[in-house]
Protein backbone atom coordinates (compact mmCIF):
# COMPACT_ATOMS: atom_id res chain seq x y z
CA UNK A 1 -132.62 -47.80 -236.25
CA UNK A 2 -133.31 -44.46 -234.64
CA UNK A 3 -135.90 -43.65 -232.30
CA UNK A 4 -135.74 -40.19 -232.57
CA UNK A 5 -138.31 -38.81 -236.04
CA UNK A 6 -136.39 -36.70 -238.08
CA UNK A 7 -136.79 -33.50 -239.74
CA UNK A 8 -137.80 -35.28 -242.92
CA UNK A 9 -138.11 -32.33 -244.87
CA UNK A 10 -134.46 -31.98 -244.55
CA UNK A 11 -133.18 -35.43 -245.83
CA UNK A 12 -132.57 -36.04 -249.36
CA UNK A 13 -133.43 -39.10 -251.66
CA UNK A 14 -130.47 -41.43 -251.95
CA UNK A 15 -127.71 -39.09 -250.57
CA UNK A 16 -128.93 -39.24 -246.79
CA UNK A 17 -129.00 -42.71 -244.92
CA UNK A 18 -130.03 -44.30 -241.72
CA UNK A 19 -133.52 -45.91 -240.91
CA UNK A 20 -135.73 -44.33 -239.04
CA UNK A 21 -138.94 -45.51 -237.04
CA UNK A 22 -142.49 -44.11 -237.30
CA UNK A 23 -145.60 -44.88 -235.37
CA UNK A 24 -148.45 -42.92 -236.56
CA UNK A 25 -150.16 -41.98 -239.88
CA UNK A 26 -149.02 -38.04 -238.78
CA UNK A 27 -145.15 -39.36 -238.79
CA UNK A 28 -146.02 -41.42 -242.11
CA UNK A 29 -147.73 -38.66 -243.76
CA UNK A 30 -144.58 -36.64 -242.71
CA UNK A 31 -142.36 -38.92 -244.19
CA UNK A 32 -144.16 -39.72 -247.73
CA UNK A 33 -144.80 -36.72 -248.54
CA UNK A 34 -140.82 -35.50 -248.44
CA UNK A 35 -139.93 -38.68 -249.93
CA UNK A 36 -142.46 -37.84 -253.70
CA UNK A 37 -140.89 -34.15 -253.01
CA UNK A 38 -137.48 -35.39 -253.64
CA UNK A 39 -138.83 -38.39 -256.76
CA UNK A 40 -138.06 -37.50 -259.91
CA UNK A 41 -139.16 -40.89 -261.79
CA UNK A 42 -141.02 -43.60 -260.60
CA UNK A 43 -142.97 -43.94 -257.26
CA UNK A 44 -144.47 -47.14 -256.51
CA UNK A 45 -147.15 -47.65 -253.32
CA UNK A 46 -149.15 -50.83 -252.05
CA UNK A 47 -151.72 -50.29 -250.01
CA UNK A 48 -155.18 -51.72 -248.65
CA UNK A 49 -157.17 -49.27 -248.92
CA UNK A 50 -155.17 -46.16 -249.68
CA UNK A 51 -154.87 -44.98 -246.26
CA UNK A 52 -156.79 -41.36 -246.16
CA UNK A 53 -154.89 -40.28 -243.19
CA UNK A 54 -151.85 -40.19 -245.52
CA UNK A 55 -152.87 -40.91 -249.36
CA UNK A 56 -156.04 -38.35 -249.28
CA UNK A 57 -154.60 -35.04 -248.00
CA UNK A 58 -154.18 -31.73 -249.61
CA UNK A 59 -150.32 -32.46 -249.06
CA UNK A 60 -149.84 -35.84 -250.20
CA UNK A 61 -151.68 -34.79 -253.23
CA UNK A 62 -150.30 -31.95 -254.22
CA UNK A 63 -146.86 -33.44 -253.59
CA UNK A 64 -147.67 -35.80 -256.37
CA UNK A 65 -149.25 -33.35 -258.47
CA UNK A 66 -145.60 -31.42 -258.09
CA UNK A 67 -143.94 -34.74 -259.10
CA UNK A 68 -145.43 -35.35 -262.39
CA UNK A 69 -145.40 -31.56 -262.87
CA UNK A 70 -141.94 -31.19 -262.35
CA UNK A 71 -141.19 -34.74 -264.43
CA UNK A 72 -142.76 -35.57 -267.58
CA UNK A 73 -141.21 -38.87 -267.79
CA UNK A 74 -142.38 -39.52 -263.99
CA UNK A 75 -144.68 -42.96 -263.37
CA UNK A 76 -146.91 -43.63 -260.29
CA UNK A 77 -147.82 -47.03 -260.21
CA UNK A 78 -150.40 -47.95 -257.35
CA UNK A 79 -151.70 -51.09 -256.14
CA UNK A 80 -154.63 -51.20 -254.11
CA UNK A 81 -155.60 -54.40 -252.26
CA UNK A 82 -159.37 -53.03 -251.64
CA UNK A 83 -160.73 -50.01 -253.25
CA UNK A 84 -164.53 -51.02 -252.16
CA UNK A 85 -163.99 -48.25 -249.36
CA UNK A 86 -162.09 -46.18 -251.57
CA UNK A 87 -164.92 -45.74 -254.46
CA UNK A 88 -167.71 -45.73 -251.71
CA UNK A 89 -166.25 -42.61 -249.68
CA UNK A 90 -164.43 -40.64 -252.81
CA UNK A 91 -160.54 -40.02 -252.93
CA UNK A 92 -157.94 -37.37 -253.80
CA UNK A 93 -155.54 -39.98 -255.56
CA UNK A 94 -158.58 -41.38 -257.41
CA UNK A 95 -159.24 -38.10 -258.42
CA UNK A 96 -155.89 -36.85 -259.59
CA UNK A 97 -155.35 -40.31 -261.03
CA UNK A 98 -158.51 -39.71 -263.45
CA UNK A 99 -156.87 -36.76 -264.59
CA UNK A 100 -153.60 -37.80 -265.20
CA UNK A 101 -154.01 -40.89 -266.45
CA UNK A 102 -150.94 -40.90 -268.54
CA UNK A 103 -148.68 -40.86 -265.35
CA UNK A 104 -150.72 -42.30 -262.40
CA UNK A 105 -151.85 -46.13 -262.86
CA UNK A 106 -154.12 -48.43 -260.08
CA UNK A 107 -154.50 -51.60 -260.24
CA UNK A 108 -155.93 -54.17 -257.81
CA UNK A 109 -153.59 -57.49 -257.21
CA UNK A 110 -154.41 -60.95 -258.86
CA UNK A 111 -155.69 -63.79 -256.28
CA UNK A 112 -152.51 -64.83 -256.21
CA UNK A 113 -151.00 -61.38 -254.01
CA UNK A 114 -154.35 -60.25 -252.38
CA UNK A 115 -153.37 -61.14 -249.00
CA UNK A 116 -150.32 -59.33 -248.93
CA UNK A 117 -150.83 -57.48 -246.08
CA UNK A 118 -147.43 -55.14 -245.60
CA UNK A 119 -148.11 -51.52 -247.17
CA UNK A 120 -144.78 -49.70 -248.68
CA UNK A 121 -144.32 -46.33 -250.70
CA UNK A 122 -140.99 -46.62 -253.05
CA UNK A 123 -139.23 -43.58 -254.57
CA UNK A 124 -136.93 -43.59 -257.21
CA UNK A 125 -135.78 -46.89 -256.23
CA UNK A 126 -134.07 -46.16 -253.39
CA UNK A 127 -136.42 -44.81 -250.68
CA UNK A 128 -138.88 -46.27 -248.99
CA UNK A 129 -141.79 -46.25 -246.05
CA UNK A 130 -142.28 -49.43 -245.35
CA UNK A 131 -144.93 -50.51 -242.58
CA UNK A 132 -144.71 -54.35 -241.82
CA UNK A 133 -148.66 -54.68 -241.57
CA UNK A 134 -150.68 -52.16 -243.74
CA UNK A 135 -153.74 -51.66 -241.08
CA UNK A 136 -150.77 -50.29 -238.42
CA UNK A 137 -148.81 -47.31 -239.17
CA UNK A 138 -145.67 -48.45 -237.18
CA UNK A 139 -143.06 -48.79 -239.93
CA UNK A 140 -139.76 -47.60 -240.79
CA UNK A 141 -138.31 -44.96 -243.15
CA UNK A 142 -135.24 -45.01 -245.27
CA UNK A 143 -134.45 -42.57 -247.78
CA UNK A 144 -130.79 -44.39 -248.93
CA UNK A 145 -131.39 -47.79 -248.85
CA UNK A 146 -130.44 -50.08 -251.74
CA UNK A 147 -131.29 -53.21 -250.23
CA UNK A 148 -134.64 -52.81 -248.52
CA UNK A 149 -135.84 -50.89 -251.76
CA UNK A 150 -134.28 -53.74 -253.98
CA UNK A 151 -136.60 -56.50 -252.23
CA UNK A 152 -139.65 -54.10 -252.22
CA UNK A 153 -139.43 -53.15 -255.77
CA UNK A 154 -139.26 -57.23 -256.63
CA UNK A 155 -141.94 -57.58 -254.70
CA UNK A 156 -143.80 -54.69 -256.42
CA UNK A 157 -142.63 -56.12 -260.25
CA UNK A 158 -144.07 -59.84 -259.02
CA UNK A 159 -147.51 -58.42 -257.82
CA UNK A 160 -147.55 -55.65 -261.19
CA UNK A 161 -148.20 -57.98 -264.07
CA UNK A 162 -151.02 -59.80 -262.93
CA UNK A 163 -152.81 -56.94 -261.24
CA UNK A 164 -155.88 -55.71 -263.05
CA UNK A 165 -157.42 -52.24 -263.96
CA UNK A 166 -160.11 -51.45 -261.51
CA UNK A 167 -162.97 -50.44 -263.64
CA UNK A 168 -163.97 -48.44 -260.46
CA UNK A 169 -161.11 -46.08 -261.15
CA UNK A 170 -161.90 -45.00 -264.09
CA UNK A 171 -163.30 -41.54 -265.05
CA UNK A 172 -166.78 -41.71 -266.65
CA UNK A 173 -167.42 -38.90 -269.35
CA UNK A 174 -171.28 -38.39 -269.81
């Protein structure tokens, strides 16, 4: 694992390997948002509380803005282990989310997964930002990683089914 942060910007999804550390929400930020510049289908995140340093920025947003622009067959699928400070203090994601509806789904996890308490962004199903406890930002990045994103995604597709629609998140037309 390298302890040297890369130029992130310059690594592409599922061509360029190696696994690289990151300690702060800056160096995550950094990292997720050229990992959904390089998705073209499916990006997958679990999170506690969607982490505003990284999930509510301009970039982050409009990275996934760009993704479902630039992919009409693109899917976000989002679970959230606590949205109570999330609907509270408003949200970028929640926002977009309301008005894309077709491409961007939350859900919050059944009993049964609501102490999971890693956090992990998956793109494409082979990249991933992984952070071991989701209140810490020290994690580790791969963009070509079979493996690591094989055990994430079944993690994510055993947590999916039984998650429910938070009513919170949805858009209210008066």
């Amino acid at each position: 694992m390298s302890k040297l942060t890369p130029d992130f910007e310059n690594l592409r999804l599922g061509d360029d390997s190696g696994t690289f550390s990151v300690e702060s929400s800056q160096e995550v930020l950094r990292a997720s948002v050229a990992m959904i510049s390089r998705t073209r289908r499916t990006l997958e995140i679990v999170s506690r509380h969607l982490d505003p340093l990284i999930y509510d920025t301009a970039e982050f947003a409009a990275g996934l803005r760009q993704l479902i622009i630039d992919s009409r067959r693109a899917r976000v699928r989002i679970i959230v282990m606590d949205s109570t400070p999330i609907i509270s203090g408003g949200h970028r994601l929640i926002d977009l989310s309301q008005r894309l509806s077709s491409y961007i789904e939350l859900r919050n996890p059944s009993r049964d997964h609501a102490n999971y308490n890693s956090a992990f962004l998956l793109a494409d199903g082979i990249g991933s930002v992984y952070r071991v406890l989701a209140d810490r930002f020290e994690g580790v990045v791969n963009f070509n990683d079979a493996r690591t994103a094989q055990s994430l995604k079944e993690q994510f597709e055993e947590m999916w089914p039984s998650a429910t629609p938070d009513p919170n998140f949805r858009r209210l037309n008066i």
